[in-house]
Protein backbone atom coordinates (compact mmCIF):
# COMPACT_ATOMS: atom_id res chain seq x y z
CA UNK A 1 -34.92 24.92 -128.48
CA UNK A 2 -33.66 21.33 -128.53
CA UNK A 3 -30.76 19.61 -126.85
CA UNK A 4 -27.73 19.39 -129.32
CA UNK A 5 -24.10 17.95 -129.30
CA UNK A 6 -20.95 20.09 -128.28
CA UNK A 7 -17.79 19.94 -129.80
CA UNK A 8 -15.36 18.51 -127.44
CA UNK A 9 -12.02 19.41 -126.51
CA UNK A 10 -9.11 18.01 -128.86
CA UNK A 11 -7.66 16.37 -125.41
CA UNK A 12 -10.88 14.65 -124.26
CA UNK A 13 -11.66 13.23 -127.15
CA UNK A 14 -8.20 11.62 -127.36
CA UNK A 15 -8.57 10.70 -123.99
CA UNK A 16 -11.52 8.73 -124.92
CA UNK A 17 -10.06 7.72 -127.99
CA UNK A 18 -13.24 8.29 -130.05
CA UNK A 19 -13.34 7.23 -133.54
CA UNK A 20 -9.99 8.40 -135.71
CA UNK A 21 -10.75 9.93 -138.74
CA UNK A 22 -9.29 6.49 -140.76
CA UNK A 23 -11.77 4.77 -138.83
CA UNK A 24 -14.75 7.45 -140.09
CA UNK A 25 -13.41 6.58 -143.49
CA UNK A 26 -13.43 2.85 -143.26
CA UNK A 27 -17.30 3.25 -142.95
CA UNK A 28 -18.26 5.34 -146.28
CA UNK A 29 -20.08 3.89 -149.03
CA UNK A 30 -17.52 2.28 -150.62
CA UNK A 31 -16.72 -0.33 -148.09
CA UNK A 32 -20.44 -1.20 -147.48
CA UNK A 33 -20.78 -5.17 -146.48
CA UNK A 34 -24.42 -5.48 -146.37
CA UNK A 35 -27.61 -4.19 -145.85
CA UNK A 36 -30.99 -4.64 -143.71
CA UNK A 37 -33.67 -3.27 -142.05
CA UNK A 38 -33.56 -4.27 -137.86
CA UNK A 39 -33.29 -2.84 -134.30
CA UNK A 40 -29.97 -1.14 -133.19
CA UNK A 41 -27.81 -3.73 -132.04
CA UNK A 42 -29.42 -6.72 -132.52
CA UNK A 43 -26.91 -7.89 -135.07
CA UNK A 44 -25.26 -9.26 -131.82
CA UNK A 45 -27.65 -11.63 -131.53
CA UNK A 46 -27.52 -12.88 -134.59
CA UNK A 47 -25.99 -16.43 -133.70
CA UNK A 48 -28.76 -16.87 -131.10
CA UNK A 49 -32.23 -19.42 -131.87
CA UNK A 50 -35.34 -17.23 -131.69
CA UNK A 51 -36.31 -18.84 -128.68
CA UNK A 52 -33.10 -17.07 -127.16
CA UNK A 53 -33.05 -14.15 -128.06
CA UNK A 54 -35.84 -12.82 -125.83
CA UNK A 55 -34.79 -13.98 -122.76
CA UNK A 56 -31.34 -12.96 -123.47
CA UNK A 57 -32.00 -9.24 -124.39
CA UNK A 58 -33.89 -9.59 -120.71
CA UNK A 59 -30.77 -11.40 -118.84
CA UNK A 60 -28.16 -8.43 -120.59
CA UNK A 61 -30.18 -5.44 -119.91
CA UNK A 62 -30.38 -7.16 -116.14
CA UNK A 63 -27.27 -8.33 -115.84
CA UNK A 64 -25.57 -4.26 -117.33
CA UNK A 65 -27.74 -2.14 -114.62
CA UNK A 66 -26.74 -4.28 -111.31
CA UNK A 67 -23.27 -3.89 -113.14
CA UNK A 68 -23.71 0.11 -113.58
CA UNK A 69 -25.63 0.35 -109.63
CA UNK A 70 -21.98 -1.31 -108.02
CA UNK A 71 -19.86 0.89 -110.27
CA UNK A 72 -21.43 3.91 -109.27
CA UNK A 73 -22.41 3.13 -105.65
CA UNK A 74 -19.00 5.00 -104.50
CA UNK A 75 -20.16 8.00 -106.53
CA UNK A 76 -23.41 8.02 -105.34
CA UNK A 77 -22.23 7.96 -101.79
CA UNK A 78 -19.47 10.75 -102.89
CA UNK A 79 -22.04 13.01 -103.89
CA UNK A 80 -24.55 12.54 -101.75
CA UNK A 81 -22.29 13.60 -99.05
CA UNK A 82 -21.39 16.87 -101.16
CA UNK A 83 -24.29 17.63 -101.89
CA UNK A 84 -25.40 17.79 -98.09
CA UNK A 85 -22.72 19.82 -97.42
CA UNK A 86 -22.70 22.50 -100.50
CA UNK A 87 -26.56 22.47 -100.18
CA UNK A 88 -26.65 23.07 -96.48
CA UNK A 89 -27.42 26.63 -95.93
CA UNK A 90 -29.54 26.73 -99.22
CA UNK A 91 -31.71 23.60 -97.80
CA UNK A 92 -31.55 25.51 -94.24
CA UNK A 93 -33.25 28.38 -95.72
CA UNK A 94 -35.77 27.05 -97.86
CA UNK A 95 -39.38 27.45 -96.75
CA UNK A 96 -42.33 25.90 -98.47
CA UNK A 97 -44.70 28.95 -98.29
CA UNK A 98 -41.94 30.90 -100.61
CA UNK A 99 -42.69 31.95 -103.91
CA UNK A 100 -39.23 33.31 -106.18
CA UNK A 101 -37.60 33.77 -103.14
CA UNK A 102 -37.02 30.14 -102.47
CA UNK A 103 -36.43 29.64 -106.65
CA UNK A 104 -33.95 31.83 -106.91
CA UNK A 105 -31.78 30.34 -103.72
CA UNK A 106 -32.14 27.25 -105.48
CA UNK A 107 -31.02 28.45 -109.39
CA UNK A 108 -28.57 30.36 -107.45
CA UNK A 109 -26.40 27.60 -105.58
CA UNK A 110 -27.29 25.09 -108.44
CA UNK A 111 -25.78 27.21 -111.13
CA UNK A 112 -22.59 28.27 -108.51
CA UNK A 113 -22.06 24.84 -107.90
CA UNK A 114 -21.87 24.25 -111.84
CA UNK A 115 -19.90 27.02 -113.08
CA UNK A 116 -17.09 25.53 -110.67
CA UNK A 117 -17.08 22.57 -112.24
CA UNK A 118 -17.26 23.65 -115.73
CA UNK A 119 -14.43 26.06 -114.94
CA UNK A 120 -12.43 23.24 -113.52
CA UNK A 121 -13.36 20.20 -115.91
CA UNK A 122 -15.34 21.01 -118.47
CA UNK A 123 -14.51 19.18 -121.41
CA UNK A 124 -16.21 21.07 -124.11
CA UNK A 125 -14.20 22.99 -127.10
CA UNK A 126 -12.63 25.88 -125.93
CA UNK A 127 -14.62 28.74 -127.46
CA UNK A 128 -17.77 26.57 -125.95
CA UNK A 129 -16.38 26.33 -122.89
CA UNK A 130 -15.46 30.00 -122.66
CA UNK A 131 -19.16 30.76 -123.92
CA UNK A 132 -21.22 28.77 -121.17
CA UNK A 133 -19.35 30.34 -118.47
CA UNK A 134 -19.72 33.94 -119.45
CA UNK A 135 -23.75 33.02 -119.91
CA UNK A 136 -23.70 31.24 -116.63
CA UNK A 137 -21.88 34.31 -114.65
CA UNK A 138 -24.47 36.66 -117.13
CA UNK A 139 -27.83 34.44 -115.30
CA UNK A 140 -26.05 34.75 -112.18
CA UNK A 141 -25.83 38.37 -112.00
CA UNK A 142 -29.69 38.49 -113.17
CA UNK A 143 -30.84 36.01 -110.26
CA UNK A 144 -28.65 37.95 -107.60
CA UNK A 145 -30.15 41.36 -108.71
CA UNK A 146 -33.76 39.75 -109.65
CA UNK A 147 -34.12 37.79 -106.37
CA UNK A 148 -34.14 41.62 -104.28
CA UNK A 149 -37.28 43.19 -106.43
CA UNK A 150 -37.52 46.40 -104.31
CA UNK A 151 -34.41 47.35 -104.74
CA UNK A 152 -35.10 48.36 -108.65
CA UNK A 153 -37.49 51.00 -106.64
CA UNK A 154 -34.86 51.92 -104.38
CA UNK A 155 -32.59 52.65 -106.83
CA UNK A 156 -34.11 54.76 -108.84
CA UNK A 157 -35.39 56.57 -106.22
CA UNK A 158 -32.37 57.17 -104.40
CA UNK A 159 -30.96 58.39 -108.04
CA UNK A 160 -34.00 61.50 -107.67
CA UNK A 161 -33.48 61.85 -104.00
CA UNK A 162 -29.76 62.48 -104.14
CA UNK A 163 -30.69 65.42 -106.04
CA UNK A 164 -33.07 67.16 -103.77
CA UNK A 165 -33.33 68.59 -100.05
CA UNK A 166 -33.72 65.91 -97.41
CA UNK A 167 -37.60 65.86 -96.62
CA UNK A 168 -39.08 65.21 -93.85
CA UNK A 169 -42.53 63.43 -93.02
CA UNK A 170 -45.63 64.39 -90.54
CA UNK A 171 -45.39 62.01 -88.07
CA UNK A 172 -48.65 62.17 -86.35
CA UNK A 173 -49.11 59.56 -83.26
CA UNK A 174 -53.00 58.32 -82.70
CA UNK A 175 -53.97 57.04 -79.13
CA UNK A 176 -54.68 53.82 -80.26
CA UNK A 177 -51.02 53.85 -80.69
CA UNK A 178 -50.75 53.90 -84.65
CA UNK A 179 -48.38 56.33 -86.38
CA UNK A 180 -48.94 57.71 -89.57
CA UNK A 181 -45.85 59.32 -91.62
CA UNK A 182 -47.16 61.42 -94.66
CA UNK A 183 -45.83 64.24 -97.07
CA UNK A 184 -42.89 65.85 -97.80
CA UNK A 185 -41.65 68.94 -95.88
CA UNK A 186 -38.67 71.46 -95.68
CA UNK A 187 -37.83 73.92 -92.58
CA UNK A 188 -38.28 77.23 -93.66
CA UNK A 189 -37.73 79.90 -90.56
CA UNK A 190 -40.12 78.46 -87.71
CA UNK A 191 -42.44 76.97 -90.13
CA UNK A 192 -42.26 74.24 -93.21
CA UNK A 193 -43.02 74.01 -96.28
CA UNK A 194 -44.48 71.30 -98.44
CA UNK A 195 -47.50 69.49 -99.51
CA UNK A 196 -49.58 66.74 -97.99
CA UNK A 197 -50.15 63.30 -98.51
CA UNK A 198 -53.48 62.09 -99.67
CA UNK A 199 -56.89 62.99 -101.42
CA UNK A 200 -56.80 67.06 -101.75
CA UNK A 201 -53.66 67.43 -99.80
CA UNK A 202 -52.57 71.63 -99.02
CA UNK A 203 -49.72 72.89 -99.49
CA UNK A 204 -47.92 76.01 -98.44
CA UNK A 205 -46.24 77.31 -95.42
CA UNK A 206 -47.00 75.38 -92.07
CA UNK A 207 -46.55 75.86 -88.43
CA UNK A 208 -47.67 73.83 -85.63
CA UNK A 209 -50.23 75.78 -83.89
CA UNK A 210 -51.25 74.26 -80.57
CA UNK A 211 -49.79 71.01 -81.45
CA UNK A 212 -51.45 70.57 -84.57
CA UNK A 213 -49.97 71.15 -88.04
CA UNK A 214 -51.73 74.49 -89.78
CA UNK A 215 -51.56 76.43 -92.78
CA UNK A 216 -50.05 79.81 -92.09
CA UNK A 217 -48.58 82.96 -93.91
CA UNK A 218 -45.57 82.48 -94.82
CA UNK A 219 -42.61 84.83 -94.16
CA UNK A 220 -41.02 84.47 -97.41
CA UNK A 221 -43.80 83.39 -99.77
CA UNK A 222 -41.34 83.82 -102.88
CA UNK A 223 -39.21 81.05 -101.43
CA UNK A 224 -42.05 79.26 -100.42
CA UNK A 225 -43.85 79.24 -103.94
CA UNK A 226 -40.03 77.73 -105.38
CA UNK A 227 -39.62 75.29 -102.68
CA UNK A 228 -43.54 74.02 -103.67
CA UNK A 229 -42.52 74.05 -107.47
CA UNK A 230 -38.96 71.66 -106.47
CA UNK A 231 -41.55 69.87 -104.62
CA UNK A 232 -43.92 68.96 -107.70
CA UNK A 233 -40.84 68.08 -109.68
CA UNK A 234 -39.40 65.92 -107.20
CA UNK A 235 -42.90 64.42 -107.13
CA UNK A 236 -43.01 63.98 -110.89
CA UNK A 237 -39.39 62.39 -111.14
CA UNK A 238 -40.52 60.11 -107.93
CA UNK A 239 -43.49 58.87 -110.34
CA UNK A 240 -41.04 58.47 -113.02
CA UNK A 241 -38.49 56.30 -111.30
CA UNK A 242 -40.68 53.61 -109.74
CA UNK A 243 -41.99 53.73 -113.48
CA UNK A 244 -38.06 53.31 -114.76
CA UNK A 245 -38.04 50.49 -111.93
CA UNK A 246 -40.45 48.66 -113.42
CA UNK A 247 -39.16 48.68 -116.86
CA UNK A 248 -35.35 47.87 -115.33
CA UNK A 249 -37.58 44.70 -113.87
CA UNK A 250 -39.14 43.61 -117.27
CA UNK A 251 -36.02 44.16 -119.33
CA UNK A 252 -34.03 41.49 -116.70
CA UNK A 253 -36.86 39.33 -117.50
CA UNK A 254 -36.46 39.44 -120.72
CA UNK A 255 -32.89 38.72 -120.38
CA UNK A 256 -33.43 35.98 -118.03
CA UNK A 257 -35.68 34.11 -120.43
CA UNK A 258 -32.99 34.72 -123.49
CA UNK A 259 -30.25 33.19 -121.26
CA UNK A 260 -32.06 30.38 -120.40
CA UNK A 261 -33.20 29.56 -123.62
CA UNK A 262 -30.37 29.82 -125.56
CA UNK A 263 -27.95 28.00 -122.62
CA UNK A 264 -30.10 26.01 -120.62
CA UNK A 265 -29.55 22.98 -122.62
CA UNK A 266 -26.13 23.30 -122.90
CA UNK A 267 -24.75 24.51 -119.65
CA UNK A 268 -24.84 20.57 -118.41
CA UNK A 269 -23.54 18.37 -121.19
């Protein structure tokens, strides 16, 4: 994708007063002076010696950026200040050890700070205009919802867990003082009923027997074999959401990388 010219706004280019169209039709073919083969502008050293010519090129392209540094030294000071303060927090919480999480805060407040601006003065063509900021506010969206990754997990998984009992874990407490939280349990009379985490994990009706967590019969073993069945369905559609998550994840990618290549060249023009 390469950079290429906007249409501008009917205003700003009479503001500039670019070239009328009488003045586009005093250069066709038919009022052609001459001819030649040379480097862009040097016809304006035409009444210059050889000898000059050099030095002169030298002395103007001097002479035009100390002009250009003193016009824009108020600028540079203007936004320099801005800058420091629209950048402040962003700056604040950059770290260098961060990977995306650093990029996005960046892309974030850059493109923020733009859209303002383009909303405000940009002087592109209307229907231009109107297309960079939708695309802008489009990335946006994508960087806000791509710069929290786990919550594509947490989504879907809160979509299957809305749907089934609330489980509860085995919390078992170790002396070295480590806690372990595994499987997925519902109260059923004194007991629960579930399934275990881990290699070979039982399942069934449990009761704590002497403070540890036992297989036992079960006083309703027809409700017990349905709650085990929800159980391996809720554990199916968990598998299936993180695997939903991760195609949620690819797909913003996807459209991440379309935004940016068909905009990135012409959000700043």
């Amino acid at each position: 994708m390469l950079i290429r010219s906007q249409p501008l706004d009917d205003s700003v280019s009479e503001r500039l007063k670019l070239r009328s169209e009488d003045e586009i039709d005093s250069m066709s073919e038919q009022n052609i002076k001459a001819q030649r083969i040379g480097r862009m502008f040097d016809c304006l050293l035409d009444d210059l010696p050889d000898s000059e010519k050099k030095r002169s090129v030298g002395l103007s392209a001097r002479l035009y950026r100390i002009r250009y540094r003193f016009k824009n030294v108020k600028s540079n000071i203007k936004y320099t200040i801005r800058n420091h303060l629209k950048w402040r927090k962003t700056m604040r919480e950059l770290r260098p050890w961060e990977g995306f999480d650093g990029l996005f805060k960046v892309m974030l407040t850059h493109l923020r700070d733009y859209v303002q601006l383009e909303e405000m003065y940009g002087h592109s063509a209307k229907e231009y205009k109107e297309t960079k900021i939708a695309s802008v506010y489009a990335t946006l969206e994508l960087l806000v919802r791509m710069s929290k990754p786990d919550e594509y997990a947490f989504k879907r998984r809160d979509e299957v867990d809305s749907r089934y009992p609330d489980y509860k874990y085995l919390i078992t407490e170790y002396e070295s003082g480590g806690v372990c939280y595994s499987g997925d349990f519902v109260p059923l009379h004194n007991g629960w009923v579930g399934m275990e985490s881990g290699k070979d994990p039982r399942n069934g009706y449990f009761e704590f027997v002497d403070g540890k967590f036992e297989l036992a019969e079960s006083p309703d073993q027809r409700e017990t074999d349905r709650l085990i069945d929800e159980l391996r369905k809720y554990h199916e559609e968990v598998h299936t959401a993180y695997e939903q998550a991760e195609i949620d994840s690819d797909k913003d990618f996807e459209n991440l990388l379309q935004l940016l290549k068909d905009n990135l060249y012409t959000w700043w023009d």
